[in-house]
Protein backbone atom coordinates (compact mmCIF):
# COMPACT_ATOMS: atom_id res chain seq x y z
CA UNK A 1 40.86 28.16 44.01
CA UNK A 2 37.51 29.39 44.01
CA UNK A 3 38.26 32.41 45.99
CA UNK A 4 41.56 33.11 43.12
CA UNK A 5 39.09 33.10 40.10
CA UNK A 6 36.05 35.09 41.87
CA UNK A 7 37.83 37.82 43.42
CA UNK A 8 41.59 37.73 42.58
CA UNK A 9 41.88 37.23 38.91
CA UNK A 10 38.53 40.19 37.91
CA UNK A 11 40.76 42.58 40.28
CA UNK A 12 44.13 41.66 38.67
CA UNK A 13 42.45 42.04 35.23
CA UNK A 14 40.61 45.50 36.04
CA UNK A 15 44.15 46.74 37.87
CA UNK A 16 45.93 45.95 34.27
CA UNK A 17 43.20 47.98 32.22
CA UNK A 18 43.44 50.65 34.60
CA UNK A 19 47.32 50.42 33.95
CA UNK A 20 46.73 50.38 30.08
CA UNK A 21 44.59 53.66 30.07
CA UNK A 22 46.99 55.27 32.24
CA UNK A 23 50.25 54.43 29.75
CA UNK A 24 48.02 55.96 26.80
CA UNK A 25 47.22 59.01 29.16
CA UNK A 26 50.90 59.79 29.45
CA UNK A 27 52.01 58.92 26.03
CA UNK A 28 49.62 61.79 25.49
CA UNK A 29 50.39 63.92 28.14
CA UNK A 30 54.12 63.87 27.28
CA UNK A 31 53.28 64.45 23.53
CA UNK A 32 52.26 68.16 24.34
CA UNK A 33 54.62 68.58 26.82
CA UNK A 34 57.54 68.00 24.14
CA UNK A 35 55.89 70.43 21.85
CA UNK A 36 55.44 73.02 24.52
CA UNK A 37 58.81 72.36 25.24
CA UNK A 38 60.40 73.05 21.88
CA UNK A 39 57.87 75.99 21.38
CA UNK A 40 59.81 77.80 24.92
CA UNK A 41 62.76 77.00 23.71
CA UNK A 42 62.55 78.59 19.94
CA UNK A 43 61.24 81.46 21.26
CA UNK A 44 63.23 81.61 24.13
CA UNK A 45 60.86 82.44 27.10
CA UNK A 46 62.34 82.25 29.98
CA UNK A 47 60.33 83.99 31.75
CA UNK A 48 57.36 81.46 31.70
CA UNK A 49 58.07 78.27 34.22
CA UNK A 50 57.37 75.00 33.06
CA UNK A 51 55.23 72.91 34.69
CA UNK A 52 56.60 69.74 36.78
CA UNK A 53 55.53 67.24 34.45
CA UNK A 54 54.28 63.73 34.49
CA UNK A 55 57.64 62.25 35.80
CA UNK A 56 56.54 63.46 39.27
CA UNK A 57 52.74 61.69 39.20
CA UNK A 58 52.54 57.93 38.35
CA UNK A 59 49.21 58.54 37.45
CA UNK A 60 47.35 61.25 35.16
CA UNK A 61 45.91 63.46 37.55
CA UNK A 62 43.80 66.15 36.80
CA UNK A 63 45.84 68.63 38.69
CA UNK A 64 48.66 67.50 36.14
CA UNK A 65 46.24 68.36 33.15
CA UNK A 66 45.98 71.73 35.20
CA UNK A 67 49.92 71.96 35.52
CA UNK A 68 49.99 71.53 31.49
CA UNK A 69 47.33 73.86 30.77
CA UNK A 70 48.29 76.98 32.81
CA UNK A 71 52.06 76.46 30.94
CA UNK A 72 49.84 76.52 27.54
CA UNK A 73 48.09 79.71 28.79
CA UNK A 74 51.11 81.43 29.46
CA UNK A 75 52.23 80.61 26.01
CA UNK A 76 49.02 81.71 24.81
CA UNK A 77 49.47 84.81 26.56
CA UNK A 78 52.72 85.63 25.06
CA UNK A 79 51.14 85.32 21.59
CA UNK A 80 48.17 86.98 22.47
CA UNK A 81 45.64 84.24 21.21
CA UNK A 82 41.85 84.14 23.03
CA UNK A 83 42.31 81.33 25.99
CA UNK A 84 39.42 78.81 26.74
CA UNK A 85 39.90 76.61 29.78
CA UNK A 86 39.64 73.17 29.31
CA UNK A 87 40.77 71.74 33.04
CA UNK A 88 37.93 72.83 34.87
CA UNK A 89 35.11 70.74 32.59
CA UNK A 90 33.72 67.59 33.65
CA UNK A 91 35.15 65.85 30.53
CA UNK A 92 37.04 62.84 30.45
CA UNK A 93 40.70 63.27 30.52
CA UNK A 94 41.39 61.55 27.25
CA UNK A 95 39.16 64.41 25.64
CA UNK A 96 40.85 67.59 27.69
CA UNK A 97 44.09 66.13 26.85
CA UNK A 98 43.31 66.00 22.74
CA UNK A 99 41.82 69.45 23.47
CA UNK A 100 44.82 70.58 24.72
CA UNK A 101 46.79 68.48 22.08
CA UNK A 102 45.11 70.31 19.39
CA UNK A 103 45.81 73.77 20.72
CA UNK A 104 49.15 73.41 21.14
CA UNK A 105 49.45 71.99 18.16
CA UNK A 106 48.28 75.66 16.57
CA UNK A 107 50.72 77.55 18.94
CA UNK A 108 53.42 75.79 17.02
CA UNK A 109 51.83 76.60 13.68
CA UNK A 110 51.29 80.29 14.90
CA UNK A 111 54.93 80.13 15.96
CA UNK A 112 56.10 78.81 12.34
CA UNK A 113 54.46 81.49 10.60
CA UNK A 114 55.81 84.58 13.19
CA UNK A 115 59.39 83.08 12.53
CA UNK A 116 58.89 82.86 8.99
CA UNK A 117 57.57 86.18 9.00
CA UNK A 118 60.89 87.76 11.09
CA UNK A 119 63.13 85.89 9.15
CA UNK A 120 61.21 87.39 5.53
């Protein structure tokens, strides 16, 4: 009994709040990865390949946050907007991935505003 509560139950609990911050990682992750994805397909680029995506790792890796900022790059590329790499800091992934949340984020407000612009 002694042995369950001492080294058992503190690993269990640490092993569940390591799962936690992992599930809000990829609700992240896969919250800029839709609006990448939309962004590709309104403009139709099908030249730029899309990363593999989360549903390969189980965990948030930082060669994933790597995999999501080159696509974001390319896309940044394409509209001609200054790039700043965000992957290669020694930040905490919760802070590259709301970095990278907010820039996409203005792609698809840059995009709005070019199709309004074509369609005026």
């Amino acid at each position: 009994m002694l042995y369950f509560l001492v080294i058992i139950l503190p690993f269990l609990i640490a092993m569940a709040y390591l799962i936690h911050l992992n599930n809000k990682l990829k609700r992240q992750y896969e919250e800029i990865e839709k609006v990448l994805l939309n962004l590709k397909n309104d403009l139709d680029l099908q030249n730029i390949k899309f990363p593999l995506g989360i549903n390969k790792d189980f965990v948030v890796t930082d060669n994933a946050i790597k995999r999501l900022e080159s696509f974001l790059m390319a896309l940044e590329e394409y509209f001609e907007i200054k790039k700043s790499v965000v992957s290669k800091t020694y930040a905490p992934k919760k802070s590259k991935l709301e970095a990278l949340k907010k820039r996409a984020q203005d792609l698809a407000k840059i995009s709005k505003k070019a199709k309004e612009e074509v369609a005026s």
